[in-house]
C-alpha atoms as a PDB file:
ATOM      1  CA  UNK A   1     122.839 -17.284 -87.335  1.00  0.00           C
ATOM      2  CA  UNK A   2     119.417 -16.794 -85.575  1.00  0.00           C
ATOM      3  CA  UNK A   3     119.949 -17.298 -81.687  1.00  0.00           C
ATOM      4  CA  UNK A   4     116.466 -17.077 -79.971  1.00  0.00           C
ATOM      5  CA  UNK A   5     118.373 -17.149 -76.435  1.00  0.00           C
ATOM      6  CA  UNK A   6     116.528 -15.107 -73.489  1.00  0.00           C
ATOM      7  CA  UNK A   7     120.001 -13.297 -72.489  1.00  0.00           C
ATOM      8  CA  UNK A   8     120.132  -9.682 -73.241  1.00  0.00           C
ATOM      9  CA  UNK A   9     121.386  -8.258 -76.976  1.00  0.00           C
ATOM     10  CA  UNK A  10     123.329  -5.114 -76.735  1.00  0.00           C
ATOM     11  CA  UNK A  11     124.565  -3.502 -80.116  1.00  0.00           C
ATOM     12  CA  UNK A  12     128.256  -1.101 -79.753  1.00  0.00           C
ATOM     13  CA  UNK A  13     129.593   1.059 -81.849  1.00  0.00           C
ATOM     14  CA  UNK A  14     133.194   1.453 -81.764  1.00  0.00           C
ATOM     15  CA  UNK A  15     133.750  -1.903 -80.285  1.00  0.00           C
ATOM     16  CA  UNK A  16     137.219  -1.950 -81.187  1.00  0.00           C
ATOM     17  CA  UNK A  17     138.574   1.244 -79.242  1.00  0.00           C
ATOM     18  CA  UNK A  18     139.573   1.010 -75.744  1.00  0.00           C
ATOM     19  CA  UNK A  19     136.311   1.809 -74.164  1.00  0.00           C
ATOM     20  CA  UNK A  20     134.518  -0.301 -76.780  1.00  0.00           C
ATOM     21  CA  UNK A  21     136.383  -3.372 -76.287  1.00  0.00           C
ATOM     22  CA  UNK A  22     136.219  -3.084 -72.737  1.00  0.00           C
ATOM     23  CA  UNK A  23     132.442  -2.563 -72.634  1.00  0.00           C
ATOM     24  CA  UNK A  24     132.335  -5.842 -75.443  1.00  0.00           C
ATOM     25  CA  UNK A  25     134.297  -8.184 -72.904  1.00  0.00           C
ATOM     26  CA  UNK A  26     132.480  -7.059 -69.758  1.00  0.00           C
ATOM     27  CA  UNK A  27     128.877  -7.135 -71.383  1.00  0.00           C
ATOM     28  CA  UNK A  28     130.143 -10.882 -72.655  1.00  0.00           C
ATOM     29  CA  UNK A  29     131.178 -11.947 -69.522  1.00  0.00           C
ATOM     30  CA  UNK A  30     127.712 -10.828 -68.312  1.00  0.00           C
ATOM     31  CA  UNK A  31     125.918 -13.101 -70.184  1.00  0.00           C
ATOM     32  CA  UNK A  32     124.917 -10.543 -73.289  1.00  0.00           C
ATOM     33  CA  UNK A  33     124.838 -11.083 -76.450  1.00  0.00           C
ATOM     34  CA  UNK A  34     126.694  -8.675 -78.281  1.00  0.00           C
ATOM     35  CA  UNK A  35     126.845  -6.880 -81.958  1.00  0.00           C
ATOM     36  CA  UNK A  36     129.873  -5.293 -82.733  1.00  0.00           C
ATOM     37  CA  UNK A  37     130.503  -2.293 -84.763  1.00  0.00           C
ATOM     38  CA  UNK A  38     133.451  -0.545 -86.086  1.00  0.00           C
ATOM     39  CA  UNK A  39     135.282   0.416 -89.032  1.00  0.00           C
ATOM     40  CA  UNK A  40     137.589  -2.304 -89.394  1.00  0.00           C
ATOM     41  CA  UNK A  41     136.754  -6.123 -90.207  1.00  0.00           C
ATOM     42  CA  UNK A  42     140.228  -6.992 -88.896  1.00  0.00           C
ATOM     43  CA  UNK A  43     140.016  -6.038 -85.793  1.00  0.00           C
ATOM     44  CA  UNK A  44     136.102  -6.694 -85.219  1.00  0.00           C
ATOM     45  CA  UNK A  45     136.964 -10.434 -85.733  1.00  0.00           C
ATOM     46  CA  UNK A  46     140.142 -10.219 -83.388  1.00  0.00           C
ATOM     47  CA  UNK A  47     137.911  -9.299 -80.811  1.00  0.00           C
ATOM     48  CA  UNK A  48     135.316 -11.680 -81.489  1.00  0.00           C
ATOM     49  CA  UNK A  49     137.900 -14.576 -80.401  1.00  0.00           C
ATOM     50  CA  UNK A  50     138.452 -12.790 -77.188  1.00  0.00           C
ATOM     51  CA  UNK A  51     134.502 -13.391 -76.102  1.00  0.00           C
ATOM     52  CA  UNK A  52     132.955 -15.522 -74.532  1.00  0.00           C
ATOM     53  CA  UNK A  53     129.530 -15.278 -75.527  1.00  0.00           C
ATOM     54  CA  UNK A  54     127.894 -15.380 -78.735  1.00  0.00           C
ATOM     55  CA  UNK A  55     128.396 -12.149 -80.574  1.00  0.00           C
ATOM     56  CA  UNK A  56     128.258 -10.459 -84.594  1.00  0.00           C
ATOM     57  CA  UNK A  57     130.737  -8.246 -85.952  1.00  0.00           C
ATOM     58  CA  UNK A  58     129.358  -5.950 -88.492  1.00  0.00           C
ATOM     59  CA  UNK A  59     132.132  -3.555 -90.195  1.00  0.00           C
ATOM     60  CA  UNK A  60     130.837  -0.591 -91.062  1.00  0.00           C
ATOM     61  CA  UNK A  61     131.502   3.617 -90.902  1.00  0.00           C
ATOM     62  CA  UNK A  62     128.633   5.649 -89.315  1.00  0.00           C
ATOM     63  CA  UNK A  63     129.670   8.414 -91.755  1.00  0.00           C
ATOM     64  CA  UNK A  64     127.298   6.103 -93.599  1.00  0.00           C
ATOM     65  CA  UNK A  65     123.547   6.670 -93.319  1.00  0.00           C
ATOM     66  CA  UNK A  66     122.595   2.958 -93.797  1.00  0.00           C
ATOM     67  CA  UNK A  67     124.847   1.891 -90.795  1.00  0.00           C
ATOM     68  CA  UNK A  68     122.538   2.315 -87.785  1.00  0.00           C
ATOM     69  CA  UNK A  69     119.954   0.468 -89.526  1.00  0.00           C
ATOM     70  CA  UNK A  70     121.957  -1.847 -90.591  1.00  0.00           C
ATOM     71  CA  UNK A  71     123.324  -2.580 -86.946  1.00  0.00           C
ATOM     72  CA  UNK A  72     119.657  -2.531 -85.565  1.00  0.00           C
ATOM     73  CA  UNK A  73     119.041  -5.267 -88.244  1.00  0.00           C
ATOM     74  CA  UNK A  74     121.661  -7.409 -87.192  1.00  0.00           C
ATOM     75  CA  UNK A  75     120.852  -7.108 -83.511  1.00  0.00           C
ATOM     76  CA  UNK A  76     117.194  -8.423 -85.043  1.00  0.00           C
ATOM     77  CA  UNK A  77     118.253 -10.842 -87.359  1.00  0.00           C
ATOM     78  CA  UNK A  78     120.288 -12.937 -84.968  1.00  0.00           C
ATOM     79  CA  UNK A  79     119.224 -12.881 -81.920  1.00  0.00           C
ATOM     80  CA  UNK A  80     115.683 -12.048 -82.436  1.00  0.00           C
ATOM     81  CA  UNK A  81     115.900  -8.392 -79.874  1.00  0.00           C
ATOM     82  CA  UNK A  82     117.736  -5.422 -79.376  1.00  0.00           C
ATOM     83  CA  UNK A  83     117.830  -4.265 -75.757  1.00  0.00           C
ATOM     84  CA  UNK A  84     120.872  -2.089 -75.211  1.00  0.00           C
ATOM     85  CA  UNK A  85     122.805   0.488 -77.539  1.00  0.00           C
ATOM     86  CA  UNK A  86     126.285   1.800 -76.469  1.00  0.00           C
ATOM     87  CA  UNK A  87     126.473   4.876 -78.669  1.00  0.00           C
ATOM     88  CA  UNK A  88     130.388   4.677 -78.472  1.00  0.00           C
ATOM     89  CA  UNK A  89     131.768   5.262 -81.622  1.00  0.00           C
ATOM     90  CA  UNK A  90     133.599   8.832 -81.842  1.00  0.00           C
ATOM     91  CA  UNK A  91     137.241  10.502 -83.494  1.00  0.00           C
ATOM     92  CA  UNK A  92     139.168  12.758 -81.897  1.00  0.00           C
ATOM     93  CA  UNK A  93     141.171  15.373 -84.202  1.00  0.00           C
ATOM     94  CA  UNK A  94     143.265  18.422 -82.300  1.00  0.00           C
ATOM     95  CA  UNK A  95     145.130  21.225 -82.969  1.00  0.00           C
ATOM     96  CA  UNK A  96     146.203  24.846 -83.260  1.00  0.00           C
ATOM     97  CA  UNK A  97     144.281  27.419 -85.425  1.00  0.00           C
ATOM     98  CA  UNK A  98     147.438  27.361 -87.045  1.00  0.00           C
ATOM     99  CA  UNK A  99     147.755  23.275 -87.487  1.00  0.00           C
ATOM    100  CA  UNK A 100     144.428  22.083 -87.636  1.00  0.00           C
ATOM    101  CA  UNK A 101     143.375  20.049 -90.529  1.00  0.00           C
ATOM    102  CA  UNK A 102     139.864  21.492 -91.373  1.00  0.00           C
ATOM    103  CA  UNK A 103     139.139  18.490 -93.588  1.00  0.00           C
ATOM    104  CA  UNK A 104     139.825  16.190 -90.485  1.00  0.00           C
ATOM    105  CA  UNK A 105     137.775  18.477 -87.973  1.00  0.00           C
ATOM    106  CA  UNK A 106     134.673  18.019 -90.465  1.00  0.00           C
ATOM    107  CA  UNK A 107     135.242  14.302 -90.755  1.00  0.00           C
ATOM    108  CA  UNK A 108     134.813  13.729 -87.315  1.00  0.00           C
ATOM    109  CA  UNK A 109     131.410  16.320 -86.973  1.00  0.00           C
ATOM    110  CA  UNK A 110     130.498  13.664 -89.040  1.00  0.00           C
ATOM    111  CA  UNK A 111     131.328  11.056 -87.034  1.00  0.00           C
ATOM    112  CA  UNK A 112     130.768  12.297 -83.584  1.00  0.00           C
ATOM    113  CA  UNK A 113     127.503  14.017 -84.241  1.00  0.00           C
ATOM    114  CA  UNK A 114     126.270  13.092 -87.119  1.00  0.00           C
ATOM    115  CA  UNK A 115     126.843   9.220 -87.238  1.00  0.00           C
ATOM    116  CA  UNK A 116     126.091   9.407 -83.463  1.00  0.00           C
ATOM    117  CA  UNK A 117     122.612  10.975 -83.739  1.00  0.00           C
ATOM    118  CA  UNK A 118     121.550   8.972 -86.255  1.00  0.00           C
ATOM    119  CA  UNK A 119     122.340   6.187 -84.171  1.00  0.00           C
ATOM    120  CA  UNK A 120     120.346   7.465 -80.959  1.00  0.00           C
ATOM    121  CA  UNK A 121     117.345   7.818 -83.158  1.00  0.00           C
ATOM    122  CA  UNK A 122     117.151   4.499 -85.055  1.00  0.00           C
ATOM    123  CA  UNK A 123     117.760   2.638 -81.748  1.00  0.00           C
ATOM    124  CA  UNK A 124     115.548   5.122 -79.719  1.00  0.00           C
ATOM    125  CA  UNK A 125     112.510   4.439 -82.423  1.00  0.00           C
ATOM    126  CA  UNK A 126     112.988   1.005 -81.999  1.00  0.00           C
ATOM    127  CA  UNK A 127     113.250   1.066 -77.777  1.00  0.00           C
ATOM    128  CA  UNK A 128     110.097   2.804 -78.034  1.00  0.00           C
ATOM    129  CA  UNK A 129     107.934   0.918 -80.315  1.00  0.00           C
ATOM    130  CA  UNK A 130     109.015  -2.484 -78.163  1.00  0.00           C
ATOM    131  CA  UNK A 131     108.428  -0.316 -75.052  1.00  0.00           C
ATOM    132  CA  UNK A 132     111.744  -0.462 -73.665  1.00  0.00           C
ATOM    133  CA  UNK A 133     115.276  -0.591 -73.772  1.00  0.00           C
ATOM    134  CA  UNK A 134     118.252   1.277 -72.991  1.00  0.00           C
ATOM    135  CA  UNK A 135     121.064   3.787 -74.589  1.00  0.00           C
ATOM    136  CA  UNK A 136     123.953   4.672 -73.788  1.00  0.00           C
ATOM    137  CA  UNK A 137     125.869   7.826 -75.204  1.00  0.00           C
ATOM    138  CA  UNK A 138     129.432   8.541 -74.580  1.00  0.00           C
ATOM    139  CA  UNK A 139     130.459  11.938 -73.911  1.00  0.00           C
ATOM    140  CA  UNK A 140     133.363  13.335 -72.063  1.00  0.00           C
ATOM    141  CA  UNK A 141     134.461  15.623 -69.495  1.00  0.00           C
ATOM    142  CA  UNK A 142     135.072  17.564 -72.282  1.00  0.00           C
ATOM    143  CA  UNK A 143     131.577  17.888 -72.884  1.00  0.00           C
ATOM    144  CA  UNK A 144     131.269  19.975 -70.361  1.00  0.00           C
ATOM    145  CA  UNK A 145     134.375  22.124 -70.067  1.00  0.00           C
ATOM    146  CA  UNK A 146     136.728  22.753 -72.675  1.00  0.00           C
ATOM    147  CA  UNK A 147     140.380  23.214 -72.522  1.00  0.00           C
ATOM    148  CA  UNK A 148     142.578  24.549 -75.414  1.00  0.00           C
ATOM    149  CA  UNK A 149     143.208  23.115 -78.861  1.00  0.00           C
ATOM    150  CA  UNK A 150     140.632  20.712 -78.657  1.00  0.00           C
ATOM    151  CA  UNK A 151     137.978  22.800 -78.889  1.00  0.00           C
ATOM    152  CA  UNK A 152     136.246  21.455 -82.254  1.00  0.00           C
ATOM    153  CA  UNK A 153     135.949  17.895 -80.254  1.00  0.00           C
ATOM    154  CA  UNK A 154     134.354  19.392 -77.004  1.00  0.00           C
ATOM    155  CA  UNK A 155     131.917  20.776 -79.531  1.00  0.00           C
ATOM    156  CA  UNK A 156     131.155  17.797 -80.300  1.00  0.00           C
ATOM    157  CA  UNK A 157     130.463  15.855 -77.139  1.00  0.00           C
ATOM    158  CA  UNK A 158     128.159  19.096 -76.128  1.00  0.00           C
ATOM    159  CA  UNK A 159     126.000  18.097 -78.441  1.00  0.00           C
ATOM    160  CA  UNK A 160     125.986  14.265 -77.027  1.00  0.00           C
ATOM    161  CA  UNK A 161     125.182  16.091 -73.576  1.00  0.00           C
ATOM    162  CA  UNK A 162     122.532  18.256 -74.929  1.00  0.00           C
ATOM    163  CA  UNK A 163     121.085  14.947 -77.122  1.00  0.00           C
ATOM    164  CA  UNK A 164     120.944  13.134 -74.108  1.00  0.00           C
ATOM    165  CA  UNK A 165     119.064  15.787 -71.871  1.00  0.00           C
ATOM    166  CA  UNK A 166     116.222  16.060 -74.363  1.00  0.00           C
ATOM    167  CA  UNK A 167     115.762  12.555 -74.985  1.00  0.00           C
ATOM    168  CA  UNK A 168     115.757  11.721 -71.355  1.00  0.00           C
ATOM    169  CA  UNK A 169     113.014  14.474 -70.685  1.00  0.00           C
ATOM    170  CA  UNK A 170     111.147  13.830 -73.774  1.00  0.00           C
ATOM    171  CA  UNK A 171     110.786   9.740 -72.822  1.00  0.00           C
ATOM    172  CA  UNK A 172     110.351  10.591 -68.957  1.00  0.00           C
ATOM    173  CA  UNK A 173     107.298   9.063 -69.017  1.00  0.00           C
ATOM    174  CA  UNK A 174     107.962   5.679 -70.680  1.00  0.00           C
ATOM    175  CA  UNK A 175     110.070   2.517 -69.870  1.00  0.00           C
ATOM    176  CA  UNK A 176     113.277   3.946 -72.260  1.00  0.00           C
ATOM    177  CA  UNK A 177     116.128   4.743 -70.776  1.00  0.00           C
ATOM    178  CA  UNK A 178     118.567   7.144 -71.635  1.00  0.00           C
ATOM    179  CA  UNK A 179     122.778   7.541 -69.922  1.00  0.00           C
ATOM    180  CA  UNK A 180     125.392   9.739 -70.817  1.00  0.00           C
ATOM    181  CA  UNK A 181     128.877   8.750 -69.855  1.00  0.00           C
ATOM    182  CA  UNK A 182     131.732  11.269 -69.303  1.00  0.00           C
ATOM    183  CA  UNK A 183     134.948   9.942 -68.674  1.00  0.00           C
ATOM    184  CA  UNK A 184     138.098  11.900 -68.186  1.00  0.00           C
ATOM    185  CA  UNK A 185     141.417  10.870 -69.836  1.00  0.00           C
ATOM    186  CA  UNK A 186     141.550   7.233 -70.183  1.00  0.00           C
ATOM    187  CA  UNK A 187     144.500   5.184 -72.144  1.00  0.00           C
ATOM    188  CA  UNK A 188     142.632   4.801 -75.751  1.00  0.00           C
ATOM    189  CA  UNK A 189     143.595   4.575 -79.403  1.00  0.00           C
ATOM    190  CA  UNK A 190     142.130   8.071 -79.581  1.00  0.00           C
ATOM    191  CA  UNK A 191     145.253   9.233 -78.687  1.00  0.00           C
ATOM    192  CA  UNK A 192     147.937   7.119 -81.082  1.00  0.00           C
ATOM    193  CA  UNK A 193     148.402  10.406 -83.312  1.00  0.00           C
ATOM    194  CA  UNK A 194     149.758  12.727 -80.773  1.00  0.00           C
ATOM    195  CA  UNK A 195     153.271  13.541 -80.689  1.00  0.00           C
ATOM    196  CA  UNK A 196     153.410  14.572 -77.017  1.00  0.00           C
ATOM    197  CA  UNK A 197     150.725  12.443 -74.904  1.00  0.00           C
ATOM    198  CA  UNK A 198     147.583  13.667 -73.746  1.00  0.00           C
ATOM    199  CA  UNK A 199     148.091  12.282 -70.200  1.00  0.00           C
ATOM    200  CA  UNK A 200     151.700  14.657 -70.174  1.00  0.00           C
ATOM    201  CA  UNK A 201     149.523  17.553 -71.907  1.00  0.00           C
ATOM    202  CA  UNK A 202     147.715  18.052 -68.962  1.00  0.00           C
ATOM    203  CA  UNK A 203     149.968  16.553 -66.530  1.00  0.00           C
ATOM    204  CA  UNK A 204     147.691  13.390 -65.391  1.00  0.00           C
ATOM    205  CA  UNK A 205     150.166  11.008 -64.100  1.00  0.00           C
ATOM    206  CA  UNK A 206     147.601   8.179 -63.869  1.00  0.00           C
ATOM    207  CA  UNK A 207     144.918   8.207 -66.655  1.00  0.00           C
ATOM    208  CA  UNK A 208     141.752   6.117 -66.471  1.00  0.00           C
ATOM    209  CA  UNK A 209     141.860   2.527 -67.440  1.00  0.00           C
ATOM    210  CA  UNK A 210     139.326   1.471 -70.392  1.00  0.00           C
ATOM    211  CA  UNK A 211     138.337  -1.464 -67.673  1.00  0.00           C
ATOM    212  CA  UNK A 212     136.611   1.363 -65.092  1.00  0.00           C
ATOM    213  CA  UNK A 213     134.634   2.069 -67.715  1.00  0.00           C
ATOM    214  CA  UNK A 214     133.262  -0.720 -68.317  1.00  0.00           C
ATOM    215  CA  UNK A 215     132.584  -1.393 -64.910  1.00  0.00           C
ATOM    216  CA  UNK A 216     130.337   1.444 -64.362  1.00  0.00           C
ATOM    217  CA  UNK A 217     128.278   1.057 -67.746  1.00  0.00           C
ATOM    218  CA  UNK A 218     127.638  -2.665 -66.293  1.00  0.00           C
ATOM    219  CA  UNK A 219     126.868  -0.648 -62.836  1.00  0.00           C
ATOM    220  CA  UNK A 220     124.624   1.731 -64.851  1.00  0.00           C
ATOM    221  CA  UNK A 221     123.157  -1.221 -67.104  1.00  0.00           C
ATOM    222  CA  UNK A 222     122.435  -3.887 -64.349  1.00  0.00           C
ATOM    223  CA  UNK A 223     122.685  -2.043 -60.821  1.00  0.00           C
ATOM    224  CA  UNK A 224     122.501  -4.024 -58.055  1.00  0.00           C
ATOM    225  CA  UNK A 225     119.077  -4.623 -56.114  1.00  0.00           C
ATOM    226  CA  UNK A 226     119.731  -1.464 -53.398  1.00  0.00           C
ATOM    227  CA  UNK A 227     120.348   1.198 -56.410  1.00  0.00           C
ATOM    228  CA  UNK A 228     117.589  -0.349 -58.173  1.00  0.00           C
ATOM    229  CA  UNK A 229     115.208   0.438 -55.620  1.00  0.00           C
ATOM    230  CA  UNK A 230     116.465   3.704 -55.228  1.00  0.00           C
ATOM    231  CA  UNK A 231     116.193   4.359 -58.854  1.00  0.00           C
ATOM    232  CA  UNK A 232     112.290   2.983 -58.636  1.00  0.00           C
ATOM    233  CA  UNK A 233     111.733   5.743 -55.584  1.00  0.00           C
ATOM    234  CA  UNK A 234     113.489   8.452 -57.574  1.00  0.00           C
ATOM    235  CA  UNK A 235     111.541   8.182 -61.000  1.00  0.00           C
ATOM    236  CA  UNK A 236     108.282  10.039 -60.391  1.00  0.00           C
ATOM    237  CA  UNK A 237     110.458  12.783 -59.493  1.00  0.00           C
ATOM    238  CA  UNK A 238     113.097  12.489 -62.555  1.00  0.00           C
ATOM    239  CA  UNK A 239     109.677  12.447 -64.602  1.00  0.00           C
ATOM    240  CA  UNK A 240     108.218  15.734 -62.644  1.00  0.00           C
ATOM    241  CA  UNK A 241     111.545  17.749 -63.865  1.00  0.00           C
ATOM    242  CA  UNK A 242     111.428  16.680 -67.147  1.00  0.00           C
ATOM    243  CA  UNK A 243     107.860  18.213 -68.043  1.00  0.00           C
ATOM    244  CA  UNK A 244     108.956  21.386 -66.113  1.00  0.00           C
END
């Protein structure tokens, strides 16, 4: 399908975690249209039927080189643009030097880093050569203080902080944007393998709800008129720092 419509086309990876889905319903409801990105076909096409707007699902691991490319092309291919990418997909392995599954710690470098830079720079090349468009990296509070046995993960979304940083400095000066996102706990997938819950881990009686994310990375994508303005008078100054 080729859908020459003048709404906006945002491409997400890991559409089908908590966060993800979120992000896909609220970004549908918004008028968007959306391609959708994770591993499984199953539940890439469940979530399709729960949107309103139109919207691609594209199965696909970014442990795979091809598959930011391929997501870009999509985006291209059916609805003619590509305006926002919600860098979203991630794993999260944990564990005791004792426990921890080395194999499964690589796997998701791989994922988190690797699969997650390649994404920023496929979409980023494209943002700039159109001269514009948005992305959107999740992180974590973990990214920027660790706490034990998940160590190898908070490693992980450093990098997504320090990514972010240096793309936002080095594109300053142009109309591409660049957010990083750090929630705290909130009630995900992420967390179906642990035996004890994350939330009773660290004794947070009341995680975050996948649905205030996606209310602040609509907030962040389409602020309202005040917090534009402010973000207008702020620029020249958010471009000073970034060549200091």
């Amino acid at each position: 399908m080729r859908n020459q419509n003048t709404s906006k086309v945002a491409v997400i990876t890991g559409a089908t975690s908590g966060i993800g889905a979120a992000i896909a319903k609220s970004l549908s409801r918004a008028g968007y249209s959306l391609v959708l990105n994770a591993p499984s076909s199953e539940k890439l096409n469940s979530l399709t039927t729960e949107l309103a707007g139109p919207c691609v699902a594209v199965a696909g691991n970014l442990r795979v080189e091809s598959t930011p490319a391929t997501l870009l092309a999509a985006a291209l291919n059916n609805f003619g643009r590509c305006d926002v990418c919600f860098n979203n997909s991630g794993l999260l392995e944990a564990g005791t030097i004792e426990a921890i599954d080395i194999e499964r710690i690589c796997n998701m470098v791989r994922v988190n880093v690797e699969g997650a830079f390649r994404v920023a720079y496929t979409f980023l090349q494209h943002f700039v050569k159109q001269g514009g468009g948005h992305l959107v990296n999740t992180s974590s509070v973990l990214g920027k203080k660790v706490r034990p046995t998940v160590g190898a993960y908070a490693a992980t979304k450093y990098a997504i902080e320090a990514l972010s940083e240096a793309l936002r400095m080095e594109l300053g000066k142009t109309d591409v944007r660049i957010s990083c996102i750090e929630p705290g706990l909130v009630r995900t997938g992420l967390h179906d393998r642990w035996e004890v819950p994350p939330a009773e881990v660290v004794g947070i009686d009341d995680p975050l709800e996948p649905e205030e994310i996606a209310r602040m990375v609509l907030y962040i994508l389409e602020p309202p008129a005040p917090a534009r303005m402010q973000q207008q008078m702020e620029l020249p100054r958010e471009r000073e720092l970034a060549l200091m």
